[in-house]
PDB file of N, CA and C in Angstrom:
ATOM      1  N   UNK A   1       8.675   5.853 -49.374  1.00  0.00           N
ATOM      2  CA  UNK A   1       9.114   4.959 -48.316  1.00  0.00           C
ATOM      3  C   UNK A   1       9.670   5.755 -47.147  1.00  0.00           C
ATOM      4  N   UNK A   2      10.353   6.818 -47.154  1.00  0.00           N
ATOM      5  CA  UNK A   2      10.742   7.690 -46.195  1.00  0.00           C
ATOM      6  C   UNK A   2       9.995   8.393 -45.516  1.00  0.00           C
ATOM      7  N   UNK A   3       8.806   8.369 -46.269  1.00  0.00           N
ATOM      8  CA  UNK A   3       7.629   9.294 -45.585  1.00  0.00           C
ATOM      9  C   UNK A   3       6.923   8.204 -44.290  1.00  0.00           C
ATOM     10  N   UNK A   4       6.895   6.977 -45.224  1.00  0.00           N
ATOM     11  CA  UNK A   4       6.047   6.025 -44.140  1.00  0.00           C
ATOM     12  C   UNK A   4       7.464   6.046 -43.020  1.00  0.00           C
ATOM     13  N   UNK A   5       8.592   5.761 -43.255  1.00  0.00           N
ATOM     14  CA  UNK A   5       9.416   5.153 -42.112  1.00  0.00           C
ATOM     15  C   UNK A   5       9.286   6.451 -40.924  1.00  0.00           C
ATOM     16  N   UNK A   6       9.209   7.825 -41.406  1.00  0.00           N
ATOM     17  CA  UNK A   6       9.112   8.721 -40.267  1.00  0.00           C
ATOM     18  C   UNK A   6       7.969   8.711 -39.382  1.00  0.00           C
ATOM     19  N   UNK A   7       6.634   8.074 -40.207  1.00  0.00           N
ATOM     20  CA  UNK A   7       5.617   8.404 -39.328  1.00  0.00           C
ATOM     21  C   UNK A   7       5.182   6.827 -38.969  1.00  0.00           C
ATOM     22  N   UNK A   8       6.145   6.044 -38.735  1.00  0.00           N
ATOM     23  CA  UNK A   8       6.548   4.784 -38.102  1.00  0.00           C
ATOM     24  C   UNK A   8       7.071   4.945 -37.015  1.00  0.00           C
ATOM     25  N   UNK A   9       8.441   5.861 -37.011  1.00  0.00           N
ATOM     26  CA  UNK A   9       8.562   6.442 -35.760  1.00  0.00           C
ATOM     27  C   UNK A   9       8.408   7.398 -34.941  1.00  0.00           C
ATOM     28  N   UNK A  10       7.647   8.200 -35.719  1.00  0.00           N
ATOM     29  CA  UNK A  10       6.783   8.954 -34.627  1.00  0.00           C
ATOM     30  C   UNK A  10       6.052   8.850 -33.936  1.00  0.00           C
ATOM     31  N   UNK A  11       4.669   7.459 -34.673  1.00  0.00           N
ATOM     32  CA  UNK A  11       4.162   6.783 -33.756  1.00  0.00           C
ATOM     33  C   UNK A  11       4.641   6.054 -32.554  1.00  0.00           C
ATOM     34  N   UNK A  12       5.973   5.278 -32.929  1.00  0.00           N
ATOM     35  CA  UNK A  12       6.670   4.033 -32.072  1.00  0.00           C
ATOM     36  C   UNK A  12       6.888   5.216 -31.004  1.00  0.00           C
ATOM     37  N   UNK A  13       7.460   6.322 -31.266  1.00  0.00           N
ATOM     38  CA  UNK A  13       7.705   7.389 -30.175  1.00  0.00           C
ATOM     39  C   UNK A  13       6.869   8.081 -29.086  1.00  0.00           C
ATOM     40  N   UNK A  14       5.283   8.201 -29.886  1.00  0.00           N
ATOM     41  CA  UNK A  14       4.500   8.457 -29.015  1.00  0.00           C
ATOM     42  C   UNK A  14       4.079   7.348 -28.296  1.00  0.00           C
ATOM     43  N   UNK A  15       3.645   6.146 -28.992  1.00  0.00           N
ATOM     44  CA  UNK A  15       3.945   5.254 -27.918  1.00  0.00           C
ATOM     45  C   UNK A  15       4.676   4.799 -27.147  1.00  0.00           C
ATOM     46  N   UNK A  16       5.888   4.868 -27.098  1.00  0.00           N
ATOM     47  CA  UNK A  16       6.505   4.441 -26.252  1.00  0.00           C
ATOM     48  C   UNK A  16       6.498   5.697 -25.132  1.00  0.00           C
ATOM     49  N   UNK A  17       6.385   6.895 -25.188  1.00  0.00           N
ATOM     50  CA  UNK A  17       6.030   7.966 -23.907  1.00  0.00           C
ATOM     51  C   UNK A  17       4.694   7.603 -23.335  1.00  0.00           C
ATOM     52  N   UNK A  18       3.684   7.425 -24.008  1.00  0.00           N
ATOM     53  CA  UNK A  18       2.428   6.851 -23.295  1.00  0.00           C
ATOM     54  C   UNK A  18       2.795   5.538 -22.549  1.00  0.00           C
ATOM     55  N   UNK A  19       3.341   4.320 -22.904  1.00  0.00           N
ATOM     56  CA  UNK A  19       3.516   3.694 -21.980  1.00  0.00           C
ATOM     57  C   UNK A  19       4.773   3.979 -20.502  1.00  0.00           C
ATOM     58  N   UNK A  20       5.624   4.626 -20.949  1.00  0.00           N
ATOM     59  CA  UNK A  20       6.147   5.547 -19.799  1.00  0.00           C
ATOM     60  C   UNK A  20       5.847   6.200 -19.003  1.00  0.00           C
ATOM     61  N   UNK A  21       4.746   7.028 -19.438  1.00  0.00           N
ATOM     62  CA  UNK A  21       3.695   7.554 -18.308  1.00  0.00           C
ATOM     63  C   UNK A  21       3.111   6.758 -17.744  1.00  0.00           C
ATOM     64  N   UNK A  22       2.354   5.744 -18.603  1.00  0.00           N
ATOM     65  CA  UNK A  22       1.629   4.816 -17.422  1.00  0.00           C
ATOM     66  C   UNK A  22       2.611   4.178 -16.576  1.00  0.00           C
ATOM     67  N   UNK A  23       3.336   3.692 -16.883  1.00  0.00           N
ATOM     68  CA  UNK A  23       4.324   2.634 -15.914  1.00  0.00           C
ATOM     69  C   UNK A  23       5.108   3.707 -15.040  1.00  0.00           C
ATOM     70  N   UNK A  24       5.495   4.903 -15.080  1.00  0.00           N
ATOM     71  CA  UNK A  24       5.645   5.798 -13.904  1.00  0.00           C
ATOM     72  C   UNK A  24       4.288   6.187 -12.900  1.00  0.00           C
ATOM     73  N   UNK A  25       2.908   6.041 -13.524  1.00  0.00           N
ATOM     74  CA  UNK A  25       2.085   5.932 -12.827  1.00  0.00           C
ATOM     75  C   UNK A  25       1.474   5.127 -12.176  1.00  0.00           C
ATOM     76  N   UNK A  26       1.537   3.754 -12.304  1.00  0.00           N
ATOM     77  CA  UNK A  26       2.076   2.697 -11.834  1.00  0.00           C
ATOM     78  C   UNK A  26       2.468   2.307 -10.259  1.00  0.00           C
ATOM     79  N   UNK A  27       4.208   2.805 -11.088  1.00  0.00           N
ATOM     80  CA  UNK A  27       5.049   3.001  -9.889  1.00  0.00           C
ATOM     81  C   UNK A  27       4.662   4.021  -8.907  1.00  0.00           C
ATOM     82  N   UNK A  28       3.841   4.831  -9.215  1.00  0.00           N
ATOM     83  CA  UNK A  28       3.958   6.180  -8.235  1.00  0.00           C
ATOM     84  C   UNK A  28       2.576   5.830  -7.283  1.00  0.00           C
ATOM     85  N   UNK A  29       1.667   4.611  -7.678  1.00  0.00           N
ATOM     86  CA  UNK A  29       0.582   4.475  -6.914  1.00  0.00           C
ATOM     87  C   UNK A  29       0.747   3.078  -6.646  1.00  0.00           C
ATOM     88  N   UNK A  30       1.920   2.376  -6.696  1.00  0.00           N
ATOM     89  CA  UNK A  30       2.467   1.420  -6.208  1.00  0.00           C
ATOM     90  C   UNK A  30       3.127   1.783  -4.329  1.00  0.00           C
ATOM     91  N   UNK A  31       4.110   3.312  -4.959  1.00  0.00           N
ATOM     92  CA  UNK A  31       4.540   3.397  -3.676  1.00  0.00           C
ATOM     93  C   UNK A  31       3.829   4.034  -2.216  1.00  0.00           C
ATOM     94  N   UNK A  32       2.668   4.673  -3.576  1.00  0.00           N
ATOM     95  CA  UNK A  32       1.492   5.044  -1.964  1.00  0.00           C
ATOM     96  C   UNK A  32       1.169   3.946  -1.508  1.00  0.00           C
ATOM     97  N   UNK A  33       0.778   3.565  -2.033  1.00  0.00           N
ATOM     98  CA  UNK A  33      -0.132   1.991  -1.483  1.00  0.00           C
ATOM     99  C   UNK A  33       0.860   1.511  -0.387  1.00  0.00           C
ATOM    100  N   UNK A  34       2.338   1.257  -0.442  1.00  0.00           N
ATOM    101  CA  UNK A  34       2.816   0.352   0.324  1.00  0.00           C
ATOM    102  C   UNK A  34       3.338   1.460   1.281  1.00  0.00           C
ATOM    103  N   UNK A  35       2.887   2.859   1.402  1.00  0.00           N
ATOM    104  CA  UNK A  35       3.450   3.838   2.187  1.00  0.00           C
ATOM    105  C   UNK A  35       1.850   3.816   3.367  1.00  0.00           C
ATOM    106  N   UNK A  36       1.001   3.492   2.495  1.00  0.00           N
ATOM    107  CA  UNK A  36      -0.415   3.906   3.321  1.00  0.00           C
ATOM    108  C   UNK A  36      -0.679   2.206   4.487  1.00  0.00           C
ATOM    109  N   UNK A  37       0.182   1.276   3.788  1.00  0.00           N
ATOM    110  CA  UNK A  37      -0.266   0.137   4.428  1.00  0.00           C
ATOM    111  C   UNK A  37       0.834   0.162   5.677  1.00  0.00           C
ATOM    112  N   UNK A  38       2.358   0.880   5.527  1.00  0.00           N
ATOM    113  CA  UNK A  38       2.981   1.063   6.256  1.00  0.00           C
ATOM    114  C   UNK A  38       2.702   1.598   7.559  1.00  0.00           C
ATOM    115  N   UNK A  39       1.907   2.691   7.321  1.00  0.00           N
ATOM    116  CA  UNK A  39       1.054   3.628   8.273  1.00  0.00           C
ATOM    117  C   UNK A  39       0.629   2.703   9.080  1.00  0.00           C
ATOM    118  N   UNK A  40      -0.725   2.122   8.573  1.00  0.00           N
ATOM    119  CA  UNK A  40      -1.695   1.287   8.985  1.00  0.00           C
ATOM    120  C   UNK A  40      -0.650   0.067  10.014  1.00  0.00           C
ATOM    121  N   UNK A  41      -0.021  -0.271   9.658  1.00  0.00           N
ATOM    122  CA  UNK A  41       0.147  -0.807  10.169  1.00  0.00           C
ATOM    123  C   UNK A  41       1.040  -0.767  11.622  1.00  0.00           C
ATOM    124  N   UNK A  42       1.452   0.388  11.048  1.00  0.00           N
ATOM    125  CA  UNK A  42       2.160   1.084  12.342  1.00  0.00           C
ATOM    126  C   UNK A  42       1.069   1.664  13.383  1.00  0.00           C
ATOM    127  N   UNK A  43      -0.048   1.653  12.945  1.00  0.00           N
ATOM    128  CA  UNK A  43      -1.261   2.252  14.262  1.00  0.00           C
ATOM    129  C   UNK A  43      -1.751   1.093  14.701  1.00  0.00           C
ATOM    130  N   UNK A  44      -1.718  -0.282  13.843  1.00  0.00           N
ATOM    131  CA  UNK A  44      -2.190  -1.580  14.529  1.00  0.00           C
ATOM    132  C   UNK A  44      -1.093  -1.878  15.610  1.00  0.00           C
ATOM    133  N   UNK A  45       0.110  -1.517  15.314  1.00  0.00           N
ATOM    134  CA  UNK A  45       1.137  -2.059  16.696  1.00  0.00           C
ATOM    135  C   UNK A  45       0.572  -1.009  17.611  1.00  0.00           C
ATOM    136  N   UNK A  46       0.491  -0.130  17.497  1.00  0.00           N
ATOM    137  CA  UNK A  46       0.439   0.940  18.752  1.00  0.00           C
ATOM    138  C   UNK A  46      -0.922   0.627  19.493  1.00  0.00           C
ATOM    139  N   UNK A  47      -2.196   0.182  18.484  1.00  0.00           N
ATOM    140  CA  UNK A  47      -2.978  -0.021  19.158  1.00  0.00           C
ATOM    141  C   UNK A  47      -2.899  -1.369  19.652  1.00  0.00           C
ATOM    142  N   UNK A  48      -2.423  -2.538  19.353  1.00  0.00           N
ATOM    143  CA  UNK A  48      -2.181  -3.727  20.174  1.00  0.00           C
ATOM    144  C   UNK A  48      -0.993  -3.423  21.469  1.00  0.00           C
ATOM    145  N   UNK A  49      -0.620  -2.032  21.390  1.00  0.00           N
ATOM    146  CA  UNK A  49       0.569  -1.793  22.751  1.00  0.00           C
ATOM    147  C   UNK A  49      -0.546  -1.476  23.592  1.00  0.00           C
ATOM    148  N   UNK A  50      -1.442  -0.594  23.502  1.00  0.00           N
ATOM    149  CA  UNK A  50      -2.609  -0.005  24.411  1.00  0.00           C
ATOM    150  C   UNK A  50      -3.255  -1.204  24.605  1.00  0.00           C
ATOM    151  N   UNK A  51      -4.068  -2.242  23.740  1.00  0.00           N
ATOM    152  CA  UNK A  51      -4.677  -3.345  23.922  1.00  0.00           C
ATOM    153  C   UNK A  51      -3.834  -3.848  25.318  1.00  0.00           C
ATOM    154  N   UNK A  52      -2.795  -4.361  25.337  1.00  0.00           N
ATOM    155  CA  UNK A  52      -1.754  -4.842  26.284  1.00  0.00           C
ATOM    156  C   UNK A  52      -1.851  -4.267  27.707  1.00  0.00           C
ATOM    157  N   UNK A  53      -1.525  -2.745  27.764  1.00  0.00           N
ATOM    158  CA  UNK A  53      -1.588  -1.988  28.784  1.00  0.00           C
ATOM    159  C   UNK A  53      -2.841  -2.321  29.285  1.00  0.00           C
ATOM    160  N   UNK A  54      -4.074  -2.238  28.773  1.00  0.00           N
ATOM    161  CA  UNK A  54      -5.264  -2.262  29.350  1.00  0.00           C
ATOM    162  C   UNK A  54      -5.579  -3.480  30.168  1.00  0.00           C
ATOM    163  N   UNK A  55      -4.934  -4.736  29.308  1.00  0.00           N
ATOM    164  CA  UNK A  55      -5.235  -6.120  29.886  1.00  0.00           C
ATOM    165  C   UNK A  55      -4.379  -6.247  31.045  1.00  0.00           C
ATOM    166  N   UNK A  56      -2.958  -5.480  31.038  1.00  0.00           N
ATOM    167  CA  UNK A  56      -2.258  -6.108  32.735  1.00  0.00           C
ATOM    168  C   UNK A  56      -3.001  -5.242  33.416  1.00  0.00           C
ATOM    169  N   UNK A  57      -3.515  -3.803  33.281  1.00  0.00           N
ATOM    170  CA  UNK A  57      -4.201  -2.913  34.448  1.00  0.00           C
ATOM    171  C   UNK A  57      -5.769  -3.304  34.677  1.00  0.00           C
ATOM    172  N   UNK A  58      -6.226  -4.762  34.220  1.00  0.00           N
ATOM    173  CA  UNK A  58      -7.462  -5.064  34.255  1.00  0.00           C
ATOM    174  C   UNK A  58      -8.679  -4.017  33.735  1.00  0.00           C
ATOM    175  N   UNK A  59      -8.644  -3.277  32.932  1.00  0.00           N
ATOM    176  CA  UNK A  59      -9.629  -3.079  32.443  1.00  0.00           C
ATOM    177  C   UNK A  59     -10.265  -3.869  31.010  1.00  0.00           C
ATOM    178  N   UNK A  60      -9.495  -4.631  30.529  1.00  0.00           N
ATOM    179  CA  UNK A  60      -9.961  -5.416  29.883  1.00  0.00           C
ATOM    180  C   UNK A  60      -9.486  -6.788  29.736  1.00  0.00           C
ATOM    181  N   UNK A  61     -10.297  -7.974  29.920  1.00  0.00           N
ATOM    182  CA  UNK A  61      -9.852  -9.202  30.351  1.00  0.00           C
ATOM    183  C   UNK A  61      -8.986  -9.840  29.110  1.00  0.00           C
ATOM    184  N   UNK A  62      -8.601 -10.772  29.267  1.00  0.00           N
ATOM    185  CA  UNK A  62      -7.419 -11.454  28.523  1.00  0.00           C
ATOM    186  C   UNK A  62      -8.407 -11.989  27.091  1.00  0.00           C
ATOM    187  N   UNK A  63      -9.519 -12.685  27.102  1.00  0.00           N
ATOM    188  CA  UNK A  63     -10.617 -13.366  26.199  1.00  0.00           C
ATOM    189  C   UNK A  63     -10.920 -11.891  25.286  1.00  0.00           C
ATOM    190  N   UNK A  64     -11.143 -10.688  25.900  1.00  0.00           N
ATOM    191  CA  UNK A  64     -11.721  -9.472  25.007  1.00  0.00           C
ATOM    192  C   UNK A  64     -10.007  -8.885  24.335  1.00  0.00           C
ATOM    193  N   UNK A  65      -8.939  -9.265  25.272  1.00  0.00           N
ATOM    194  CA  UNK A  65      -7.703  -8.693  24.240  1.00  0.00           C
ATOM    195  C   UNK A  65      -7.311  -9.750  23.307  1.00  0.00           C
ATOM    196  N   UNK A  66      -7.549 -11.279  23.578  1.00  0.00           N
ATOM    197  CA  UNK A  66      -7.037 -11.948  22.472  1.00  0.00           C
ATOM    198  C   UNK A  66      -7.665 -11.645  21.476  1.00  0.00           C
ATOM    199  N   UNK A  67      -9.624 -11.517  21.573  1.00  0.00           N
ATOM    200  CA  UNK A  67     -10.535 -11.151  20.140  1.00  0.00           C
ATOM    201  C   UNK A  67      -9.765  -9.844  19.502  1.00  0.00           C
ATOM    202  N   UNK A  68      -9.529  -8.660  20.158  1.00  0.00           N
ATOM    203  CA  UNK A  68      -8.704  -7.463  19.455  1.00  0.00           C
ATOM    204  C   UNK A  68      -7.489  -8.354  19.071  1.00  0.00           C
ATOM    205  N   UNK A  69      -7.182  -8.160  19.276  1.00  0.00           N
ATOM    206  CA  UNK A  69      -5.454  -9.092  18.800  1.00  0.00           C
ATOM    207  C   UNK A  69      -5.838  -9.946  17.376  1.00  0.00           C
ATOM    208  N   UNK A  70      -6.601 -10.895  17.429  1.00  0.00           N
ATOM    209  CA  UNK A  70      -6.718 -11.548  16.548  1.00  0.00           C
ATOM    210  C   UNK A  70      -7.598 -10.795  15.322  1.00  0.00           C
ATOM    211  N   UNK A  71      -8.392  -9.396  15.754  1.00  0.00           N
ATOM    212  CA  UNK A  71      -8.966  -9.026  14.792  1.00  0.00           C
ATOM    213  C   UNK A  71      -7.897  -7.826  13.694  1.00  0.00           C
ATOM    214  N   UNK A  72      -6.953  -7.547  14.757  1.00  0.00           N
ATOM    215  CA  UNK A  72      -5.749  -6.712  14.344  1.00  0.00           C
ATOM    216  C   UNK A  72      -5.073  -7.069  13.617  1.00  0.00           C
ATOM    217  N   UNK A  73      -4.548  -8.161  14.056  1.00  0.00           N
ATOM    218  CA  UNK A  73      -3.552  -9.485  12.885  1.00  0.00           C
ATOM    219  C   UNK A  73      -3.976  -9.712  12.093  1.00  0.00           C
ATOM    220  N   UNK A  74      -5.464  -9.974  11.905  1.00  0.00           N
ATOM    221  CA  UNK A  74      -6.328 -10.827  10.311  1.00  0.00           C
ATOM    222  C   UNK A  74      -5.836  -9.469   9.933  1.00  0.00           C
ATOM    223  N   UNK A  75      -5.829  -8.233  10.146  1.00  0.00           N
ATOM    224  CA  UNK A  75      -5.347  -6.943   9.205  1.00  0.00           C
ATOM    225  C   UNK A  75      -4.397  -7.268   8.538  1.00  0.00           C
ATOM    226  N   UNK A  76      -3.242  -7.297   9.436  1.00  0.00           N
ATOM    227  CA  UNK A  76      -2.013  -6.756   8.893  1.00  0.00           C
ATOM    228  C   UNK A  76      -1.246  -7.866   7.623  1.00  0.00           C
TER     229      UNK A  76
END
Protein backbone atom coordinates (compact mmCIF):
# COMPACT_ATOMS: atom_id res chain seq x y z
CA UNK A 1 0.00 0.00 0.00
CA UNK A 2 2.89 2.44 0.52
CA UNK A 3 4.34 1.65 -2.63
CA UNK A 4 1.04 2.50 -4.54
CA UNK A 5 0.43 5.77 -2.27
CA UNK A 6 4.04 7.13 -3.43
CA UNK A 7 3.56 6.58 -6.99
CA UNK A 8 0.04 8.28 -6.51
CA UNK A 9 1.90 11.14 -5.69
CA UNK A 10 4.34 11.31 -7.87
CA UNK A 11 2.06 11.16 -10.54
CA UNK A 12 -0.48 13.87 -8.84
CA UNK A 13 2.99 15.83 -8.80
CA UNK A 14 3.92 15.53 -12.23
CA UNK A 15 0.73 16.48 -13.07
CA UNK A 16 0.12 19.08 -11.39
CA UNK A 17 3.70 20.83 -12.91
CA UNK A 18 2.40 19.99 -16.40
CA UNK A 19 -0.64 21.80 -15.83
CA UNK A 20 1.44 24.76 -14.39
CA UNK A 21 3.35 25.01 -17.31
CA UNK A 22 0.54 25.13 -19.46
CA UNK A 23 -1.43 27.72 -17.54
CA UNK A 24 1.87 29.92 -17.27
CA UNK A 25 1.84 29.44 -20.96
CA UNK A 26 -1.35 30.52 -21.26
CA UNK A 27 -0.81 33.49 -19.36
CA UNK A 28 2.36 34.38 -21.14
CA UNK A 29 0.51 34.30 -24.70
CA UNK A 30 -2.40 35.88 -23.16
CA UNK A 31 -0.23 38.93 -22.38
CA UNK A 32 1.31 39.16 -25.92
CA UNK A 33 -1.81 39.10 -27.48
CA UNK A 34 -3.22 42.04 -25.47
CA UNK A 35 0.36 43.80 -25.79
CA UNK A 36 0.25 43.26 -29.78
CA UNK A 37 -3.46 44.54 -29.96
CA UNK A 38 -2.29 47.48 -27.78
CA UNK A 39 0.23 48.39 -30.45
CA UNK A 40 -2.23 48.05 -33.16
CA UNK A 41 -4.17 50.00 -31.89
CA UNK A 42 -2.10 52.69 -31.02
CA UNK A 43 -1.05 52.99 -34.96
CA UNK A 44 -4.92 53.06 -35.78
CA UNK A 45 -5.13 56.42 -33.61
CA UNK A 46 -2.11 57.84 -35.20
CA UNK A 47 -3.24 56.88 -38.45
CA UNK A 48 -6.86 58.33 -38.00
CA UNK A 49 -4.69 61.69 -36.62
CA UNK A 50 -3.02 61.81 -40.26
CA UNK A 51 -6.49 60.71 -41.82
CA UNK A 52 -7.73 64.14 -40.07
CA UNK A 53 -4.79 66.33 -41.05
CA UNK A 54 -5.25 65.36 -44.62
CA UNK A 55 -9.07 66.08 -44.67
CA UNK A 56 -8.79 69.89 -43.12
CA UNK A 57 -5.65 70.48 -45.71
CA UNK A 58 -7.99 69.10 -48.53
CA UNK A 59 -6.20 66.45 -49.84
CA UNK A 60 -8.64 64.11 -49.01
CA UNK A 61 -12.39 64.79 -48.96
CA UNK A 62 -14.57 64.24 -45.91
CA UNK A 63 -16.74 60.93 -47.80
CA UNK A 64 -12.96 59.18 -48.47
CA UNK A 65 -11.98 60.07 -44.52
CA UNK A 66 -15.26 58.91 -43.07
CA UNK A 67 -14.74 55.31 -45.33
CA UNK A 68 -10.98 55.23 -43.52
CA UNK A 69 -12.45 56.04 -40.23
CA UNK A 70 -15.05 53.61 -40.37
CA UNK A 71 -12.72 50.96 -41.79
CA UNK A 72 -10.25 51.73 -38.76
CA UNK A 73 -12.94 51.45 -36.06
CA UNK A 74 -14.53 48.05 -37.49
CA UNK A 75 -10.64 47.22 -36.28
CA UNK A 76 -10.28 48.28 -33.12
Amino acid sequence: ASQASKELRSQAKKEREQLQKRGAKKISDGIAAAKSATSNTEEDLVTLQKLGKLRKSGVITEKEFQAKKKKILGRI
